[in-house]
N, C-alpha and C. Protein backbone atom coordinates (compact mmCIF):
# COMPACT_ATOMS: atom_id res chain seq x y z
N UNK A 1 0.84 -1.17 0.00
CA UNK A 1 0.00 0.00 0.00
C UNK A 1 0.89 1.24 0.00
N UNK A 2 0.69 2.10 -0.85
CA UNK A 2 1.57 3.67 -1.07
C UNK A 2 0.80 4.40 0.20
N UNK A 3 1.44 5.12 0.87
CA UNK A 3 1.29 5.93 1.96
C UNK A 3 1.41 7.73 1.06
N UNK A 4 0.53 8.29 1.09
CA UNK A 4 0.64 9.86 0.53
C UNK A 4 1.03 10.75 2.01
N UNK A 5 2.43 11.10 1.71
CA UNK A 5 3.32 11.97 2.85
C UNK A 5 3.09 13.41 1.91
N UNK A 6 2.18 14.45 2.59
CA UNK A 6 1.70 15.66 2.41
C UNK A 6 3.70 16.54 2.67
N UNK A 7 3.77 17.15 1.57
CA UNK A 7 5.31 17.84 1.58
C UNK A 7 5.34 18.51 2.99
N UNK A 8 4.38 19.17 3.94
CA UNK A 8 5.00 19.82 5.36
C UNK A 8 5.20 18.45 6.14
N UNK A 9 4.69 17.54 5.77
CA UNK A 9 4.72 15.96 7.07
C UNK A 9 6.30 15.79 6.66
N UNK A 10 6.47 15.70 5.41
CA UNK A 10 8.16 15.45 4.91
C UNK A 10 8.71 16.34 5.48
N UNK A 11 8.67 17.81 4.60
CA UNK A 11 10.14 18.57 5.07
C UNK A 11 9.20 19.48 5.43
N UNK A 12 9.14 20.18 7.24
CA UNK A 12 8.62 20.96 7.62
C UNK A 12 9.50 22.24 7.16
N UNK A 13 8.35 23.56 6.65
CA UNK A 13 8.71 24.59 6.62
C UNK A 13 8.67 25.47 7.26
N UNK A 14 10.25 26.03 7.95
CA UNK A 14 10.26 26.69 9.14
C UNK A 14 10.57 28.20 8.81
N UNK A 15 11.11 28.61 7.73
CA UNK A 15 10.84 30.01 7.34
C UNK A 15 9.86 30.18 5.90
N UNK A 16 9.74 31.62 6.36
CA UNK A 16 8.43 32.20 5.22
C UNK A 16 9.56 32.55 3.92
N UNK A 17 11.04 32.10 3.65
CA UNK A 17 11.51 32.17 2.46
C UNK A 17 11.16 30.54 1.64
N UNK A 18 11.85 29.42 2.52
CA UNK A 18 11.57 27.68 2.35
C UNK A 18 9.63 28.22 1.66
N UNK A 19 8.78 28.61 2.51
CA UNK A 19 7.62 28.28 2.18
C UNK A 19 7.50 29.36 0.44
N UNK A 20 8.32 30.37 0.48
CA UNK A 20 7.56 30.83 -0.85
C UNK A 20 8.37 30.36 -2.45
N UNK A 21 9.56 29.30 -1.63
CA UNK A 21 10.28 28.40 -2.85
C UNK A 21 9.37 27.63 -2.90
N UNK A 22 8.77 27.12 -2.37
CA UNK A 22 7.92 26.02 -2.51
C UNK A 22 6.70 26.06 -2.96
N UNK A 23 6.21 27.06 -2.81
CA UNK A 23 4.63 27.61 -3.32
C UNK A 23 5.67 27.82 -4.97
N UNK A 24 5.88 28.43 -5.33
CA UNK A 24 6.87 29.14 -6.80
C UNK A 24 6.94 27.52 -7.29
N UNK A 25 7.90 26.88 -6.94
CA UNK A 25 7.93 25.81 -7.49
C UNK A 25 6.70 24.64 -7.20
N UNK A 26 5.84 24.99 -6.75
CA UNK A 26 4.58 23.66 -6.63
C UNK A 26 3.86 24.73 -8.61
N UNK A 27 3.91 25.39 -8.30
CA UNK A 27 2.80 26.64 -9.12
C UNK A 27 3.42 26.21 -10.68
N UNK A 28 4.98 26.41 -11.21
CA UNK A 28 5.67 25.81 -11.73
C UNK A 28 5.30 24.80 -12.82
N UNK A 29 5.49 23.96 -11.56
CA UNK A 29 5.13 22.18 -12.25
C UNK A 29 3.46 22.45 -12.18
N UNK A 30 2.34 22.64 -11.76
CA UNK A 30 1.12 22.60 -11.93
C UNK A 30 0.88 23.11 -13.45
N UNK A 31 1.84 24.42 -13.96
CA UNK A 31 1.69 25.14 -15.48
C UNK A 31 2.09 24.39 -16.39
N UNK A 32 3.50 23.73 -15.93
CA UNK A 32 3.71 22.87 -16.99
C UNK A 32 2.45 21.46 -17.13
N UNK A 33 1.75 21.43 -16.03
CA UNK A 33 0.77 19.96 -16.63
C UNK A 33 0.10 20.40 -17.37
N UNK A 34 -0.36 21.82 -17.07
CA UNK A 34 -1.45 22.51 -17.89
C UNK A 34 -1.25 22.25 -19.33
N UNK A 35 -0.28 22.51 -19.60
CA UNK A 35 0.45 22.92 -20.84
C UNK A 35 0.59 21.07 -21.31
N UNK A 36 0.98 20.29 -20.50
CA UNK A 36 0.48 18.94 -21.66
C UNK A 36 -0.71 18.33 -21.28
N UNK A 37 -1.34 18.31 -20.36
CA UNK A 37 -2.69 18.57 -20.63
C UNK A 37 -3.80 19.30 -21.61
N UNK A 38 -3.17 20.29 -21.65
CA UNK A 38 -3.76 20.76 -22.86
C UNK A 38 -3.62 20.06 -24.44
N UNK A 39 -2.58 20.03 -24.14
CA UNK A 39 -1.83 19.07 -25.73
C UNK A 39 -2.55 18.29 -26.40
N UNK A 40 -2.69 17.24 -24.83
CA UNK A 40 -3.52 16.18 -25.11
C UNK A 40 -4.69 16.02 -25.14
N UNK A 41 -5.53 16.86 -24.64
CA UNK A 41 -7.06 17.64 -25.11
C UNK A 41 -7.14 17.44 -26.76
N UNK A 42 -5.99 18.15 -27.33
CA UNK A 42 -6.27 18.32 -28.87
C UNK A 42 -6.17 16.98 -29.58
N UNK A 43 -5.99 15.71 -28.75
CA UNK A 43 -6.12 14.67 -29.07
C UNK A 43 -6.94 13.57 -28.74
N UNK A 44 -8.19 14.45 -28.41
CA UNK A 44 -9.03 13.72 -27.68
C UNK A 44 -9.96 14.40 -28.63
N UNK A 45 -11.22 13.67 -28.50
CA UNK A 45 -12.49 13.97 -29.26
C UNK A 45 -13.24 14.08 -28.10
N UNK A 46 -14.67 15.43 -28.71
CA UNK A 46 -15.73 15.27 -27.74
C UNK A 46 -15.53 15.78 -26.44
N UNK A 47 -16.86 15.05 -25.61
CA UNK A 47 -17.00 15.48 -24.06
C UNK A 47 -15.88 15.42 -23.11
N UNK A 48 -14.97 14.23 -23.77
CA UNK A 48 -13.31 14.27 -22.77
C UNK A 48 -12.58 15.48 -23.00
N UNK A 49 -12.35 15.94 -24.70
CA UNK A 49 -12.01 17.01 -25.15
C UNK A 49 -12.05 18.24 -24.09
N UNK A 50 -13.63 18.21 -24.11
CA UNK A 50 -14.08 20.14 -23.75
C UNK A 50 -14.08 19.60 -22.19
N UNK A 51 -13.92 18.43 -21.42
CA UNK A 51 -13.58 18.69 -20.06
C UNK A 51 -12.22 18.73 -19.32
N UNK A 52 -11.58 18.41 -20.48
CA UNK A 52 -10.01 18.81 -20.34
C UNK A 52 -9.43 20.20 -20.29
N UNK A 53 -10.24 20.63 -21.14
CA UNK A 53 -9.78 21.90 -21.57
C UNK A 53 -10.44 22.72 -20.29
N UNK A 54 -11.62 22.58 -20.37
CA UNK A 54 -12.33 23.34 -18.57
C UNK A 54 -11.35 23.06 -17.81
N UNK A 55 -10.92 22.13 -17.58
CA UNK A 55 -9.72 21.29 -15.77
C UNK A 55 -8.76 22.67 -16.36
N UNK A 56 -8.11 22.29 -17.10
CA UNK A 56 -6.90 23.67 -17.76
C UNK A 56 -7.52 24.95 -17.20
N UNK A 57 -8.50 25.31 -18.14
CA UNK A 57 -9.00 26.53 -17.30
C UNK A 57 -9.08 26.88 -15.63
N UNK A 58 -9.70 25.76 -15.27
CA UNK A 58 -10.22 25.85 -13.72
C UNK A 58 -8.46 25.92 -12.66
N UNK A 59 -6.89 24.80 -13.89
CA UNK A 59 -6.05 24.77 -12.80
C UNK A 59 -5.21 25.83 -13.24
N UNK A 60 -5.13 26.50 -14.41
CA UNK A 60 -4.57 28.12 -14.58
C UNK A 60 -5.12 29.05 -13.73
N UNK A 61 -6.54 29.17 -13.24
CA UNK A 61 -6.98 30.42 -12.55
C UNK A 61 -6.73 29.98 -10.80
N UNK A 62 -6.46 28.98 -10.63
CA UNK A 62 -5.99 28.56 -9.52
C UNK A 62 -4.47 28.68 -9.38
N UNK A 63 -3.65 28.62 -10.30
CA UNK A 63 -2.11 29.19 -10.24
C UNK A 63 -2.11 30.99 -10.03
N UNK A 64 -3.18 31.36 -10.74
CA UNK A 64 -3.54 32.90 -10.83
C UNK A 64 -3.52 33.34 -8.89
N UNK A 65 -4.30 32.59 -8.59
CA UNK A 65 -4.67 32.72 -7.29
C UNK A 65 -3.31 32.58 -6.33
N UNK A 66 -2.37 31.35 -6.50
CA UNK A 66 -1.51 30.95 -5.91
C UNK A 66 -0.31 32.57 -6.34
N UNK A 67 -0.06 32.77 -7.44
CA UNK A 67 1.07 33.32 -7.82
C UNK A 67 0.03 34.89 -6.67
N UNK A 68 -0.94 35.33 -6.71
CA UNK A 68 -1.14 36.40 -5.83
C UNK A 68 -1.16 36.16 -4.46
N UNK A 69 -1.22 34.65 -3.72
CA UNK A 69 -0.52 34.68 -2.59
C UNK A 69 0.63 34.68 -2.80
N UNK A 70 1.28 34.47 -3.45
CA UNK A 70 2.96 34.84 -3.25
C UNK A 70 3.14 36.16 -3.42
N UNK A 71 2.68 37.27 -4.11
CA UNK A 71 2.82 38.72 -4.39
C UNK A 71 2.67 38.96 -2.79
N UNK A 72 1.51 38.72 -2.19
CA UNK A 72 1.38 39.48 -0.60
C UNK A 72 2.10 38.44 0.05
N UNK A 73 3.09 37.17 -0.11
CA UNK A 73 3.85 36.82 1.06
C UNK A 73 5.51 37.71 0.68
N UNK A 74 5.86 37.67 -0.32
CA UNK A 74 6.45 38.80 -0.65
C UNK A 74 6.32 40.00 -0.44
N UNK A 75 5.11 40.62 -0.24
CA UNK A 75 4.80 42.03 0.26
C UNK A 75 5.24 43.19 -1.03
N UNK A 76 4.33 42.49 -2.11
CA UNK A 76 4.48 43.34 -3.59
C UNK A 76 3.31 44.00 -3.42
């Protein structure tokens, strides 16, 4: 059985610099799925098609969200 270890259970983050490498780089890799996720949308037909492409939408405006908690943990 795989055990899912949540990244603070692994490596606790004890400063607010560790936590905004980590938000930057979680945000990162989430754009790049977007981006072959999307790909592979254009290789799909139909209702899988246009709900791929929504997930894309729905996990870009959620990076939107993430990259503006990092602007105010930065204090931009």
């Amino acid at each position: 059985m795989h055990m899912h270890v949540s990244p603070h259970e692994a490596h606790p983050i004890h400063c607010p610099e560790a936590a905004m490498a980590l938000l930057q780089h979680m945000t990162q890799g989430v754009r790049r799925q977007v981006e072959d996720l999307h790909e592979l949308a254009h290789s799909i037909d139909g209702d899988a098609e246009s709900l791929i492409h929504d997930a894309c939408v729905d996990l870009q405006v959620g990076c939107e969200k993430l990259d503006e908690a990092l602007r105010l943990l930065k204090g931009e």
